[in-house]
C-alpha atoms as a PDB file:
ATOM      1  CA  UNK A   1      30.910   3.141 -11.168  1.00  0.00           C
ATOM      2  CA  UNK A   2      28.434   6.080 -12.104  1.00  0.00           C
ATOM      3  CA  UNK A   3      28.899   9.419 -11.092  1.00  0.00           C
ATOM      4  CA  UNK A   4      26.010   9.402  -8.765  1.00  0.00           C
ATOM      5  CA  UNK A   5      27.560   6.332  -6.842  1.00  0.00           C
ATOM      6  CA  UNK A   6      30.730   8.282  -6.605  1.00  0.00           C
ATOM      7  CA  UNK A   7      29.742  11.818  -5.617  1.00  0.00           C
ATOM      8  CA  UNK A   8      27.244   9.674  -3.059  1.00  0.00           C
ATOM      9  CA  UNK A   9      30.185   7.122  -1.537  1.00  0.00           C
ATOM     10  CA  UNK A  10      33.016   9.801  -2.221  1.00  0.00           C
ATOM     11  CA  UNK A  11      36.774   8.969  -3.991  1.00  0.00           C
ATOM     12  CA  UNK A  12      39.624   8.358  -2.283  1.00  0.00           C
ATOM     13  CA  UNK A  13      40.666  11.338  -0.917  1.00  0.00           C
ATOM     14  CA  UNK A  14      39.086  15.005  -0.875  1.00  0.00           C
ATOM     15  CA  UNK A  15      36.600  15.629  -3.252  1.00  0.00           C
ATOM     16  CA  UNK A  16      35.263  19.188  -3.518  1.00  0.00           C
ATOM     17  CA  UNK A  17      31.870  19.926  -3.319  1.00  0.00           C
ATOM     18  CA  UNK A  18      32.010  21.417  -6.574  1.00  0.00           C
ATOM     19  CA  UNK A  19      33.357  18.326  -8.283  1.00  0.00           C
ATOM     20  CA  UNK A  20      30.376  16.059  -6.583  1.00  0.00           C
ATOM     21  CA  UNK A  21      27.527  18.780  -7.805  1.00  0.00           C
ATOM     22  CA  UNK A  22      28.996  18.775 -11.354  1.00  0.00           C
ATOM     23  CA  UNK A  23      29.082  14.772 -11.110  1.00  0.00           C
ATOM     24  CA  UNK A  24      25.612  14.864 -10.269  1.00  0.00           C
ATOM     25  CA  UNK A  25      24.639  17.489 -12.893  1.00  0.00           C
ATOM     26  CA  UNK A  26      26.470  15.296 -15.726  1.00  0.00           C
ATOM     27  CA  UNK A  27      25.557  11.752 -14.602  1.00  0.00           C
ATOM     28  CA  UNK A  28      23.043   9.825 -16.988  1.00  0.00           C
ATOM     29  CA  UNK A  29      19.434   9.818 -15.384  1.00  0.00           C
ATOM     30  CA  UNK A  30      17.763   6.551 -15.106  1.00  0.00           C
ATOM     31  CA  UNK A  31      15.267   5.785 -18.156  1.00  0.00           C
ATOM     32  CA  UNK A  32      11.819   6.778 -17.086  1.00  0.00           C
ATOM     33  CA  UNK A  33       8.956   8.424 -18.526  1.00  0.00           C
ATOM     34  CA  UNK A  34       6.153  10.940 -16.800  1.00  0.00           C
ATOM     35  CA  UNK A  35       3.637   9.538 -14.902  1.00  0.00           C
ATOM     36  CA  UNK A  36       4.660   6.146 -15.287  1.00  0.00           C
ATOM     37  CA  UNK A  37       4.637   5.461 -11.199  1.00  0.00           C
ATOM     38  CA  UNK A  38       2.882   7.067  -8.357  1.00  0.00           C
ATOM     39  CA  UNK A  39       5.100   9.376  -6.468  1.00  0.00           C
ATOM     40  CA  UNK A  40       5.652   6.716  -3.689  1.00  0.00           C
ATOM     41  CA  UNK A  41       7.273   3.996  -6.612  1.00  0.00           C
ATOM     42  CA  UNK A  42      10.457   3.733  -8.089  1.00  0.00           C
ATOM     43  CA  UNK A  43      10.264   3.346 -11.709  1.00  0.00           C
ATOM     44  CA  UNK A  44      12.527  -0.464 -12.786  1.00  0.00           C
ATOM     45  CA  UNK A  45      12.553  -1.120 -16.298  1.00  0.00           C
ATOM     46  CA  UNK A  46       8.821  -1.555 -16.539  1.00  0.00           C
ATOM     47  CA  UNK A  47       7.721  -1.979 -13.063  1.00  0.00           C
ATOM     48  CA  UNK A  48       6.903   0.440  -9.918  1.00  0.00           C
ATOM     49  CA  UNK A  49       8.423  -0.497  -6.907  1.00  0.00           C
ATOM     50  CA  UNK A  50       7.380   0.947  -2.882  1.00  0.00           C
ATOM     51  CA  UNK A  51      10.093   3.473  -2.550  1.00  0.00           C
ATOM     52  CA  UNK A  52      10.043   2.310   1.155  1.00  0.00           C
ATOM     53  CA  UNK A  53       9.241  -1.251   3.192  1.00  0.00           C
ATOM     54  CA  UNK A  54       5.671  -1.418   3.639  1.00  0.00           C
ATOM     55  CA  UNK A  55       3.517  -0.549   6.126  1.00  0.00           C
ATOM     56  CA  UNK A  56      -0.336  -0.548   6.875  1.00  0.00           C
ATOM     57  CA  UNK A  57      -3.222   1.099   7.529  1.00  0.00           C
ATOM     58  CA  UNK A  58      -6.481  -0.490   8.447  1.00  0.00           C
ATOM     59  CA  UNK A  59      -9.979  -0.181   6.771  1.00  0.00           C
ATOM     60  CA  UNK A  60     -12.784   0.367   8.918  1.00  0.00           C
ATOM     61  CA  UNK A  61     -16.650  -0.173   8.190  1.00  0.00           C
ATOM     62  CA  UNK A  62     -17.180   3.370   8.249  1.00  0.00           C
ATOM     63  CA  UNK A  63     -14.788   4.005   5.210  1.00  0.00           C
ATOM     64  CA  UNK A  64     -12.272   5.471   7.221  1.00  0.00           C
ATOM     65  CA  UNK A  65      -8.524   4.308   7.513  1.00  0.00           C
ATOM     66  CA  UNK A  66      -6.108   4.240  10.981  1.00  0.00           C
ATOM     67  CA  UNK A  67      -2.565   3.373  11.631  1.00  0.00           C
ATOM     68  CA  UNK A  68      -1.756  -0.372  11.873  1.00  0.00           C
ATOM     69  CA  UNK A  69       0.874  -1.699  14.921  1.00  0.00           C
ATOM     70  CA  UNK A  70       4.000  -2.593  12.729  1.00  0.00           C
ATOM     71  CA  UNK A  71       4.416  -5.293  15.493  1.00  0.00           C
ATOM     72  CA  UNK A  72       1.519  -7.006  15.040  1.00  0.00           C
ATOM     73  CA  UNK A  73       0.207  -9.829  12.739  1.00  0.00           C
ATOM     74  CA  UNK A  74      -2.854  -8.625  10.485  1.00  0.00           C
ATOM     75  CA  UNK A  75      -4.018 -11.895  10.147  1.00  0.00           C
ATOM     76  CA  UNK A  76      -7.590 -11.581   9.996  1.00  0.00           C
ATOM     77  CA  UNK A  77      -8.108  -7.613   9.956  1.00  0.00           C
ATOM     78  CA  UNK A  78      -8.907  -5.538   6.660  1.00  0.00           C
ATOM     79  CA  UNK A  79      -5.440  -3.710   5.591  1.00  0.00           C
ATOM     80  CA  UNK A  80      -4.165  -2.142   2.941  1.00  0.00           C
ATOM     81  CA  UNK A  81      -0.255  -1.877   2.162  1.00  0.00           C
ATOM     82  CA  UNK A  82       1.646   2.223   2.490  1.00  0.00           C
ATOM     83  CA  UNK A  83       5.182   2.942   1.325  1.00  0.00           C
ATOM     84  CA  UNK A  84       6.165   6.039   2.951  1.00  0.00           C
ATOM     85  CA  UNK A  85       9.670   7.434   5.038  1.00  0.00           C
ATOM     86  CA  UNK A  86      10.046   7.677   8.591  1.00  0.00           C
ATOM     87  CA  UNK A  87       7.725   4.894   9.956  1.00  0.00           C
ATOM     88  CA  UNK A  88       8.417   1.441  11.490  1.00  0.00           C
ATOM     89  CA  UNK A  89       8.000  -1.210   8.734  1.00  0.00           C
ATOM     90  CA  UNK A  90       5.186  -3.876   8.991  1.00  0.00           C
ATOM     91  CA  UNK A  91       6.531  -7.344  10.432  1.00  0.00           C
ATOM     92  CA  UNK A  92       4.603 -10.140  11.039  1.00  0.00           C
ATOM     93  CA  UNK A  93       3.359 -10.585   7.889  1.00  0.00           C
ATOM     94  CA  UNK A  94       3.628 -13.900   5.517  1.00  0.00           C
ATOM     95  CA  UNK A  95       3.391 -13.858   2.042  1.00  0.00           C
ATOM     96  CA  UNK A  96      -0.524 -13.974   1.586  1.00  0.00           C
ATOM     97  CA  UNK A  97      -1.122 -11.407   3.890  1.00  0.00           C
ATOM     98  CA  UNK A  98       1.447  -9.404   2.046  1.00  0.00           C
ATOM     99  CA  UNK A  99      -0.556  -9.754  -1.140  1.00  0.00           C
ATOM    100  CA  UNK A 100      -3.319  -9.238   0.181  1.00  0.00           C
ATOM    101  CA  UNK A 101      -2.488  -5.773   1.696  1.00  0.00           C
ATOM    102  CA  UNK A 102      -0.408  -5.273  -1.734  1.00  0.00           C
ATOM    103  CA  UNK A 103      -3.865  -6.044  -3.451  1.00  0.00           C
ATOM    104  CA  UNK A 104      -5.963  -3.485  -1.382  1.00  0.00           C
ATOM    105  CA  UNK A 105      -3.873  -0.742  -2.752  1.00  0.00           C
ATOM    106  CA  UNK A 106      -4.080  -1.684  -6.435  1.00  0.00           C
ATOM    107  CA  UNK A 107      -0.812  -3.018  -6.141  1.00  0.00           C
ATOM    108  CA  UNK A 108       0.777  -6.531  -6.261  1.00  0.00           C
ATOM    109  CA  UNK A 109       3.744  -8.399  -4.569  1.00  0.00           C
ATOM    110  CA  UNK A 110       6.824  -7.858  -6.311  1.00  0.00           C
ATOM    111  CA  UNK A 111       8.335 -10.998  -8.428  1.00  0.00           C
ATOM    112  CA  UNK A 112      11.357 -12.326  -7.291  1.00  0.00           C
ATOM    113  CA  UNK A 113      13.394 -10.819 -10.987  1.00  0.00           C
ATOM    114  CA  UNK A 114      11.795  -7.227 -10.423  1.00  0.00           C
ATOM    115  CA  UNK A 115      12.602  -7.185  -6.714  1.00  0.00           C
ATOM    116  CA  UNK A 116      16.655  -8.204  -7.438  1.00  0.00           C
ATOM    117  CA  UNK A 117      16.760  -5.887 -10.446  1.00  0.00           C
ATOM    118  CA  UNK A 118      15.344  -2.590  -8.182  1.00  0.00           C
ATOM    119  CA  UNK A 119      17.766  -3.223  -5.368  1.00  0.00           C
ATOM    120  CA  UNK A 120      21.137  -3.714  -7.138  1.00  0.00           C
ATOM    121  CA  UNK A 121      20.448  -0.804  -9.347  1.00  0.00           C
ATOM    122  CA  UNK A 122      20.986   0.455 -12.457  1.00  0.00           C
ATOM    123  CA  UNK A 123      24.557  -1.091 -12.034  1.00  0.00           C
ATOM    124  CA  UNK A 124      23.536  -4.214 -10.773  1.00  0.00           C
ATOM    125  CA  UNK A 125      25.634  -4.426  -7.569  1.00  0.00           C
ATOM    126  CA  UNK A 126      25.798  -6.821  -4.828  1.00  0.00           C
ATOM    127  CA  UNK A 127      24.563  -4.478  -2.482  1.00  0.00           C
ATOM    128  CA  UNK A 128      21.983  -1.003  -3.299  1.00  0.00           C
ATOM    129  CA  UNK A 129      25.064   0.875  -2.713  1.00  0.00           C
ATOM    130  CA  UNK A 130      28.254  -1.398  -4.218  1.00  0.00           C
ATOM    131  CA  UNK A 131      29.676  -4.683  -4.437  1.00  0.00           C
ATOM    132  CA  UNK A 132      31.589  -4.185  -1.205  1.00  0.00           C
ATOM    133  CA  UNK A 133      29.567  -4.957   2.084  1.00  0.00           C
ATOM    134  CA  UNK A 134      29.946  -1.182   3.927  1.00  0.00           C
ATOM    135  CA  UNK A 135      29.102  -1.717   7.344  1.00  0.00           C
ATOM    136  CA  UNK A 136      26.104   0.657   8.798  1.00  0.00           C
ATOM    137  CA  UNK A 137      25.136   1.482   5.016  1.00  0.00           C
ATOM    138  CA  UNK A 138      22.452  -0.386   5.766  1.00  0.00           C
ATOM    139  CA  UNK A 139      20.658  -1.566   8.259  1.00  0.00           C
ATOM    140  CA  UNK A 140      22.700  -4.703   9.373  1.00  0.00           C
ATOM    141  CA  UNK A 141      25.657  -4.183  11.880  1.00  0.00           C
ATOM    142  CA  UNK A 142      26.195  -4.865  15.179  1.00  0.00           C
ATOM    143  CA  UNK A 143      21.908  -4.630  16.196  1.00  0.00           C
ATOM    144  CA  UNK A 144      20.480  -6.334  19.133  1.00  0.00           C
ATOM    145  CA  UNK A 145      18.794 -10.130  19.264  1.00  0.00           C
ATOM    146  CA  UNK A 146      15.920  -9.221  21.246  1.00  0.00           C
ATOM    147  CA  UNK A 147      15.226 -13.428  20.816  1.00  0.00           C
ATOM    148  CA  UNK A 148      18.406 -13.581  22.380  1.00  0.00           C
ATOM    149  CA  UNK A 149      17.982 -10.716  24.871  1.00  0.00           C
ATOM    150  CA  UNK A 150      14.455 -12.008  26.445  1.00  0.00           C
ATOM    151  CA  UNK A 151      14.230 -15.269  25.444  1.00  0.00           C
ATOM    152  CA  UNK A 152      17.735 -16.778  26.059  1.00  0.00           C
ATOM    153  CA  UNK A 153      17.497 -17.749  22.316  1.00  0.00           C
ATOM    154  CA  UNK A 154      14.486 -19.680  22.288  1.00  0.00           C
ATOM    155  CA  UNK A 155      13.385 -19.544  18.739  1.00  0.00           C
ATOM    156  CA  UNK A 156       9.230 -20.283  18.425  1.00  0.00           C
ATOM    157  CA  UNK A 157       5.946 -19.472  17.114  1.00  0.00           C
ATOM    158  CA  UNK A 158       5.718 -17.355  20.577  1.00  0.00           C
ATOM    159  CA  UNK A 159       8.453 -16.019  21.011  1.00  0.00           C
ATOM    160  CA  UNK A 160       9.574 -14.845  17.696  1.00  0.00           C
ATOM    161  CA  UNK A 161       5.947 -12.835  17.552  1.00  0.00           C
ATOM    162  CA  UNK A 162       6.041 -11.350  20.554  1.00  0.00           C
ATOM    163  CA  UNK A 163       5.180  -7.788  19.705  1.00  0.00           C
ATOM    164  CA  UNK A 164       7.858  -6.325  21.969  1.00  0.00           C
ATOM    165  CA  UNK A 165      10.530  -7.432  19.999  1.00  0.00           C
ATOM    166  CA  UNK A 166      11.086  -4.958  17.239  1.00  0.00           C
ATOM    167  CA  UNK A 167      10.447  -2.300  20.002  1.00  0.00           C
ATOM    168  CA  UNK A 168      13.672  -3.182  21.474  1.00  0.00           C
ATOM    169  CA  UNK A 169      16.272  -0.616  21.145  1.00  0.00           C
ATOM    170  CA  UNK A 170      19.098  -1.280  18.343  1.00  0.00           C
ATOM    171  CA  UNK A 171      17.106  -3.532  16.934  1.00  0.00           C
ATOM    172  CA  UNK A 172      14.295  -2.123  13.364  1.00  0.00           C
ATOM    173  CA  UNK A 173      14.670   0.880  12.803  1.00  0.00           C
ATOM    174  CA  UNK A 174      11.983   3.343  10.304  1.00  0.00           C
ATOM    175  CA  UNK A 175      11.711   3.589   6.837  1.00  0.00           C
ATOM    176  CA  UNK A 176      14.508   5.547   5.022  1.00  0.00           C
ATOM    177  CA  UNK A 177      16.552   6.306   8.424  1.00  0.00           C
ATOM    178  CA  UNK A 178      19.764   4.332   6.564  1.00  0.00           C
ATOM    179  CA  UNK A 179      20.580   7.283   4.324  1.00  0.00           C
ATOM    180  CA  UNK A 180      23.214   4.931   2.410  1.00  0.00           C
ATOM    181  CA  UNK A 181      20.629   1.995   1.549  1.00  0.00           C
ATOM    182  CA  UNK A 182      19.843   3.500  -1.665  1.00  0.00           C
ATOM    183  CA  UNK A 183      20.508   3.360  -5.477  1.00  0.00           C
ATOM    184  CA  UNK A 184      19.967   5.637  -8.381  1.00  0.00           C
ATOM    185  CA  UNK A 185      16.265   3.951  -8.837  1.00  0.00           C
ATOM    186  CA  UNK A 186      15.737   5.798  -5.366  1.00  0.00           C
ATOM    187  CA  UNK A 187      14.357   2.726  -3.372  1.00  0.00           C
ATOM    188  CA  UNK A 188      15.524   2.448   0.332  1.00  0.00           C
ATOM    189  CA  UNK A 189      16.328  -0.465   2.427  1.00  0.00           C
ATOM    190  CA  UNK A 190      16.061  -3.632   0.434  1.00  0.00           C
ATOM    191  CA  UNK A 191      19.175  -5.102   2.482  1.00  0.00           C
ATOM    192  CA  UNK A 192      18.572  -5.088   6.491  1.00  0.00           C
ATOM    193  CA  UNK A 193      15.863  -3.916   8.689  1.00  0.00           C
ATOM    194  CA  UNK A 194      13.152  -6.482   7.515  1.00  0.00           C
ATOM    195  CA  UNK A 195      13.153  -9.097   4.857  1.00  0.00           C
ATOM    196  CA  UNK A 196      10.663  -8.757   2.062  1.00  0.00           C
ATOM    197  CA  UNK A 197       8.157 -11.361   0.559  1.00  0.00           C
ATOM    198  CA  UNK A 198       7.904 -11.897  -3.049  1.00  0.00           C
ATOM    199  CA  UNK A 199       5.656 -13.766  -4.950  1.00  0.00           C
ATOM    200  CA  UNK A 200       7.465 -16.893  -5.042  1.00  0.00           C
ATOM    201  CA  UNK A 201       7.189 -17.686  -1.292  1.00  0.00           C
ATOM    202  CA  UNK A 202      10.880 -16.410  -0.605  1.00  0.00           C
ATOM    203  CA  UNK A 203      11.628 -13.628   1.495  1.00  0.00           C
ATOM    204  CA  UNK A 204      14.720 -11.217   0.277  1.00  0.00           C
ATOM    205  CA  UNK A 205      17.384  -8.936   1.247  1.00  0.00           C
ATOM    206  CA  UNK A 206      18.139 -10.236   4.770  1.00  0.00           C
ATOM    207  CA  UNK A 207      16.674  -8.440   8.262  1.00  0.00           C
ATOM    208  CA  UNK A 208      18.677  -6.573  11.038  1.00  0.00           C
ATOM    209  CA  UNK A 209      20.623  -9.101  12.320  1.00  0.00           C
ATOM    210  CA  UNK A 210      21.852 -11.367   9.126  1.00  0.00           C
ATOM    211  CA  UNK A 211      22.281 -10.344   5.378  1.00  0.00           C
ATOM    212  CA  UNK A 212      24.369 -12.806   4.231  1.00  0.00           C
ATOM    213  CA  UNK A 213      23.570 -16.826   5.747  1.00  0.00           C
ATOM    214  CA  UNK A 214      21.633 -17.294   2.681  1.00  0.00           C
ATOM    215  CA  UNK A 215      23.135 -14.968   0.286  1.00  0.00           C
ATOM    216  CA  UNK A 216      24.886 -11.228   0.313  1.00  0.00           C
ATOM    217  CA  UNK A 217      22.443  -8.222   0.269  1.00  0.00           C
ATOM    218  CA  UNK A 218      20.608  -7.955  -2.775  1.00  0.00           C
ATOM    219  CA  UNK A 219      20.896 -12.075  -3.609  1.00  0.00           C
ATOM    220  CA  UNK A 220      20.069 -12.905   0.065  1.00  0.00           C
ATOM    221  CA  UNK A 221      16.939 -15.516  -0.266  1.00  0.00           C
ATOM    222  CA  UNK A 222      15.344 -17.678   2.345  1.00  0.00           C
ATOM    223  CA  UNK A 223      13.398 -19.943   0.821  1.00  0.00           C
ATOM    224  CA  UNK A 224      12.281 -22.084   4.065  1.00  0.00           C
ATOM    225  CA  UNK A 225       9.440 -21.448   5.152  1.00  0.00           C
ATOM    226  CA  UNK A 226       5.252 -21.471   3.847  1.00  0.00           C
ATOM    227  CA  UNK A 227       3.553 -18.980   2.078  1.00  0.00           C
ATOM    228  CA  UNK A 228       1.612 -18.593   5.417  1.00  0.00           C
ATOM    229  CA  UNK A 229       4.695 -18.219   8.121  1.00  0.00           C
ATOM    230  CA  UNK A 230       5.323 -14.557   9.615  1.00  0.00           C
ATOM    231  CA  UNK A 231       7.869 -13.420  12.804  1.00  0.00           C
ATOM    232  CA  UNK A 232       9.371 -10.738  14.088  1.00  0.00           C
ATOM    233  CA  UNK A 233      12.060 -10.240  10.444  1.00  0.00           C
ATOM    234  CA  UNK A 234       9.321 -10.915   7.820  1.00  0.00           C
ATOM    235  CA  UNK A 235       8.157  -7.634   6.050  1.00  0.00           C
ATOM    236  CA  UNK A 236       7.183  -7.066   2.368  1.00  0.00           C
ATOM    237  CA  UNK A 237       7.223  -3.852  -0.323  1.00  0.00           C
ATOM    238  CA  UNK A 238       4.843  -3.836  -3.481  1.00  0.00           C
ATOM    239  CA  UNK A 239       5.335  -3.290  -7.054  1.00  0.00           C
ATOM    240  CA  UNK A 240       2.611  -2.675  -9.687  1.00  0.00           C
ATOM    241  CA  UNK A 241       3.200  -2.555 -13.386  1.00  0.00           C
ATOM    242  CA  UNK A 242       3.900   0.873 -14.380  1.00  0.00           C
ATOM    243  CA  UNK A 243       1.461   2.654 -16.184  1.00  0.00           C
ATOM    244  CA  UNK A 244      -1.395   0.844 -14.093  1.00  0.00           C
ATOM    245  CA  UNK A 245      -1.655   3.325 -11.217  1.00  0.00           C
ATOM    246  CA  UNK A 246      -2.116   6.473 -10.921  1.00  0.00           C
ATOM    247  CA  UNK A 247       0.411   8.860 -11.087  1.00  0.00           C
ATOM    248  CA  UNK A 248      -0.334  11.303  -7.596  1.00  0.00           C
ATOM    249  CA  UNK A 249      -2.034   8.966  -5.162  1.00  0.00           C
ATOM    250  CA  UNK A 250      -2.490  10.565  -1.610  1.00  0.00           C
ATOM    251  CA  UNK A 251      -5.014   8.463  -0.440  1.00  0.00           C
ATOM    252  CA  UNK A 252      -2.482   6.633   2.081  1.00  0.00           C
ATOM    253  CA  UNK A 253      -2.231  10.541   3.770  1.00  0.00           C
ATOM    254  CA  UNK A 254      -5.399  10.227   5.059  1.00  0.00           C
ATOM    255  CA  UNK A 255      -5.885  11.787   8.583  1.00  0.00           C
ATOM    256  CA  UNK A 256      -6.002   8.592  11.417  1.00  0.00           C
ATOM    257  CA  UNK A 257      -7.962   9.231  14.108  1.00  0.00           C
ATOM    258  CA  UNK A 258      -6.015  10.728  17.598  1.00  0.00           C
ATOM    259  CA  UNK A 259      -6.234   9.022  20.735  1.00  0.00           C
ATOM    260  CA  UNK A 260      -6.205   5.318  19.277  1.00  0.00           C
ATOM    261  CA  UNK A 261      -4.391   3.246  20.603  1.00  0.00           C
ATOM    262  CA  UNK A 262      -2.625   1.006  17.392  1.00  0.00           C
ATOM    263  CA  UNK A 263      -0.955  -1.541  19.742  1.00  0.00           C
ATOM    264  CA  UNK A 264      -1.017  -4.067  22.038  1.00  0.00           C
ATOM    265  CA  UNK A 265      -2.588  -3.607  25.255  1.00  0.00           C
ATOM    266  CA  UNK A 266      -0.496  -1.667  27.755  1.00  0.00           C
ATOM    267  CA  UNK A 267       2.056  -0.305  25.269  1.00  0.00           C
ATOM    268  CA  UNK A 268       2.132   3.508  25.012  1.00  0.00           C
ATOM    269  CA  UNK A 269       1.760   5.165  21.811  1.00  0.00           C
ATOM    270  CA  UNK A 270       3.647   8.584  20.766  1.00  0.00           C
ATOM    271  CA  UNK A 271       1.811  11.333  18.746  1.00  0.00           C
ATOM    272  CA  UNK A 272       1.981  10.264  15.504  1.00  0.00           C
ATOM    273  CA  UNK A 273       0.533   6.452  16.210  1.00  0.00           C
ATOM    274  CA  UNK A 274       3.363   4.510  14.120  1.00  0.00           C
ATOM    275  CA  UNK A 275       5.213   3.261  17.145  1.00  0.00           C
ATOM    276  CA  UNK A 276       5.530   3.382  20.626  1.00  0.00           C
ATOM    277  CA  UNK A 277       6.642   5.434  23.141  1.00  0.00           C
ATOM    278  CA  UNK A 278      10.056   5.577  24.478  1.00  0.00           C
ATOM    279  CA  UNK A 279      10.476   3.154  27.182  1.00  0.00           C
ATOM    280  CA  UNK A 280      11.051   4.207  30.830  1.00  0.00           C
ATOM    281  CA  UNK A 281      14.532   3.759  32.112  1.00  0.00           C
ATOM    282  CA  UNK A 282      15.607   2.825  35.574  1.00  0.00           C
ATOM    283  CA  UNK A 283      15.309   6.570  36.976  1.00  0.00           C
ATOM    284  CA  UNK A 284      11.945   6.635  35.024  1.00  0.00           C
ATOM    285  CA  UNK A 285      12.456   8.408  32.406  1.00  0.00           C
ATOM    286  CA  UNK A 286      12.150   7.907  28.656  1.00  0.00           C
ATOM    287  CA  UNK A 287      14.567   6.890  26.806  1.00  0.00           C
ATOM    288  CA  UNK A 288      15.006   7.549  23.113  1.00  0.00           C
ATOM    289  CA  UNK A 289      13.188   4.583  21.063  1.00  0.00           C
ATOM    290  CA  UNK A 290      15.512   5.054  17.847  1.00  0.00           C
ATOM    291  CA  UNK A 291      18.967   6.377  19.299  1.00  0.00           C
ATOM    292  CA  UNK A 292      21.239   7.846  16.852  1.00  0.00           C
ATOM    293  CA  UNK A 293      23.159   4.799  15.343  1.00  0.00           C
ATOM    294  CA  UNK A 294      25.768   4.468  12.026  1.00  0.00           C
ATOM    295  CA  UNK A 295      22.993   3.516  10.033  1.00  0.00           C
ATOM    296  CA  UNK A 296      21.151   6.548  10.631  1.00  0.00           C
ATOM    297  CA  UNK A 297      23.604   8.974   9.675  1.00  0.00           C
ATOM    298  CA  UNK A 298      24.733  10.133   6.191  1.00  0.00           C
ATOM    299  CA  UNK A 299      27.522   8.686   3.988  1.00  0.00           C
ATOM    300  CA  UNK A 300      28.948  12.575   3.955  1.00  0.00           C
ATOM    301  CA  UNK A 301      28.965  12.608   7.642  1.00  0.00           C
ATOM    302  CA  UNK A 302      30.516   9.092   8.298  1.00  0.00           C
ATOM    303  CA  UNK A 303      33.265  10.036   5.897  1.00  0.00           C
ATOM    304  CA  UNK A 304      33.445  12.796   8.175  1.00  0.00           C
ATOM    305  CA  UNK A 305      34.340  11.049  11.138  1.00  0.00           C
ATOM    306  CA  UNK A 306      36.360   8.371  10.056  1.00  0.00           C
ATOM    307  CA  UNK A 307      38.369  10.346   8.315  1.00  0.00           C
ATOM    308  CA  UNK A 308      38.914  12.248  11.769  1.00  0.00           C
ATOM    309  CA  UNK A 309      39.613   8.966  13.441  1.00  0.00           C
ATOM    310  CA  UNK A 310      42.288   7.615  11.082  1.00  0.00           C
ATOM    311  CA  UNK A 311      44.050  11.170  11.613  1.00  0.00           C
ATOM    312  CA  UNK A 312      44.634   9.452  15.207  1.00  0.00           C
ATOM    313  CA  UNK A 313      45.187   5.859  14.834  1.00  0.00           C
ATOM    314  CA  UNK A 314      47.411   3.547  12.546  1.00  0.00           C
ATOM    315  CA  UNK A 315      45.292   2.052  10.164  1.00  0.00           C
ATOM    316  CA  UNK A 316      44.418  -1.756  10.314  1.00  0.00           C
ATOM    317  CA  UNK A 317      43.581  -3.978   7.734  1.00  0.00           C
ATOM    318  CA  UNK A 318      40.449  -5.495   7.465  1.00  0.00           C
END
């Protein structure tokens, strides 16, 4: 176990602060070299990886670019792929859309060996953060079926791309807001939230509601389904070779236009145009669309609190 993964997860015990910064100081930095990736990849070995799940943006005739609705397909509309913090991830994607979006950027999907090696980490763990399943590190515990919840479980073409689904509270949740689904290399959420296409028609890392039928975290691999097959759980991230981009790209920050609506018909859109509004509760008003949850708050503060709670109850095994 590195330092970083131990002044990160904590030891046994108290740890001072001052023992975690000098861990931190000390610890070995990952290999890299200047300017290899854009600011937005992770450098692995010799590849860039999306620092975050990807999202899109779509091209328009004029040149410009606006927001795309994570909870729609882009099947048949000009995109280009985005890794960036703090936005809902793009589902409803298969594989050759995900390329193609990948492509638009000057990017490409990642291979199946690159993907695996960027989210066990430099000590090539079962999970981004350890070998242990933690649960709430990531994006995986206790979230809602919304299949379950409005369909009664009926699993289709329809209903598992109905674009209310992900907009279902307890259910996806934006880029980066698991502060614990990291590694040394930096990248965020490759266990949970969506799964991720790579090039070899598998999809990776599990979704919100299962990381482990087909494998635990980082070896979790559905291999089922077409090339062409999206739902609700499919996303994707990118990966480039490094040294093949360039090093400060901004062009995803581009300005999208206000007032535009990015989703379905109907479905109210909040300032910033990367996901809806909070629904309406029964006294009509809104309610918050990403609630705090355990996945959402830091490692540091959920030592915090467990630590209080086994002050005042008997421990249990697991």
């Amino acid at each position: 176990m590195s330092p970083y993964t131990i002044a990160r997860r904590g030891l046994p015990g108290i740890v001072s602060t001052l023992a975690a910064a000098t861990a931190l100081l000390f610890a070995t930095p990952v290999k890299a070299s200047a300017g290899a990736c854009p600011r937005d990849m992770a450098l692995v070995d010799g590849s860039c990886v999306d620092k975050y799940e990807g999202s899109l943006v779509e091209l328009r005739e004029d040149g410009t670019e606006a927001p795309f609705s994570p909870y729609e397909t882009p099947v048949g509309r000009k995109v280009r792929a985005v890794s960036k913090p703090g936005v809902a991830p793009q589902a409803h994607i298969s594989m050759v859309e995900a390329q193609r979006a990948c492509k638009a950027s000057g990017k490409r999907l990642c291979h199946a060996k690159e993907w695996k090696a960027a989210c066990k980490g430099p000590e090539k763990t079962r999970y981004p953060y350890g070998n242990a399943h933690e649960p709430n590190a990531c994006v995986d515990t206790n979230r809602t079926s919304p299949v379950l919840k409005k369909y009664s479980g009926e699993h289709t073409a329809r209903t598992m791309n109905d674009p209310t689904l992900n907009q279902e509270p307890n259910t996806l949740e934006p880029t980066g807001a698991a502060a614990a689904c990291t590694n040394e290399y930096g990248v965020h959420d490759m266990v949970g939230n969506v799964h991720e296409w790579t090039d070899d028609s598998a999809f990776r890392g599990g979704y919100y509601l299962d990381t482990k039928i087909n494998g635990e975290g980082c070896d979790y691999t559905t291999t089922a389904h077409s090339a062409v097959y999206y739902d609700y759980s499919t996303g994707f991230r990118c990966c480039a070779d490094a040294g093949t981009l360039p090093a400060e790209d901004d062009s995803e920050t581009a300005p999208a236009p206000k007032n535009e609506s990015i989703l379905p018909t109907g479905t109210p859109v909040d300032a910033a145009g990367t996901r809806p509004t909070a629904p309406l509760g029964d006294d009509g008003a809104p309610r918050a669309w990403m609630r705090p949850s355990a996945a959402t708050i830091s490692s540091p503060e959920r030592r915090r609190r467990a630590v209080s709670r086994d002050r005042a109850l008997p421990a249990i095994d697991d």
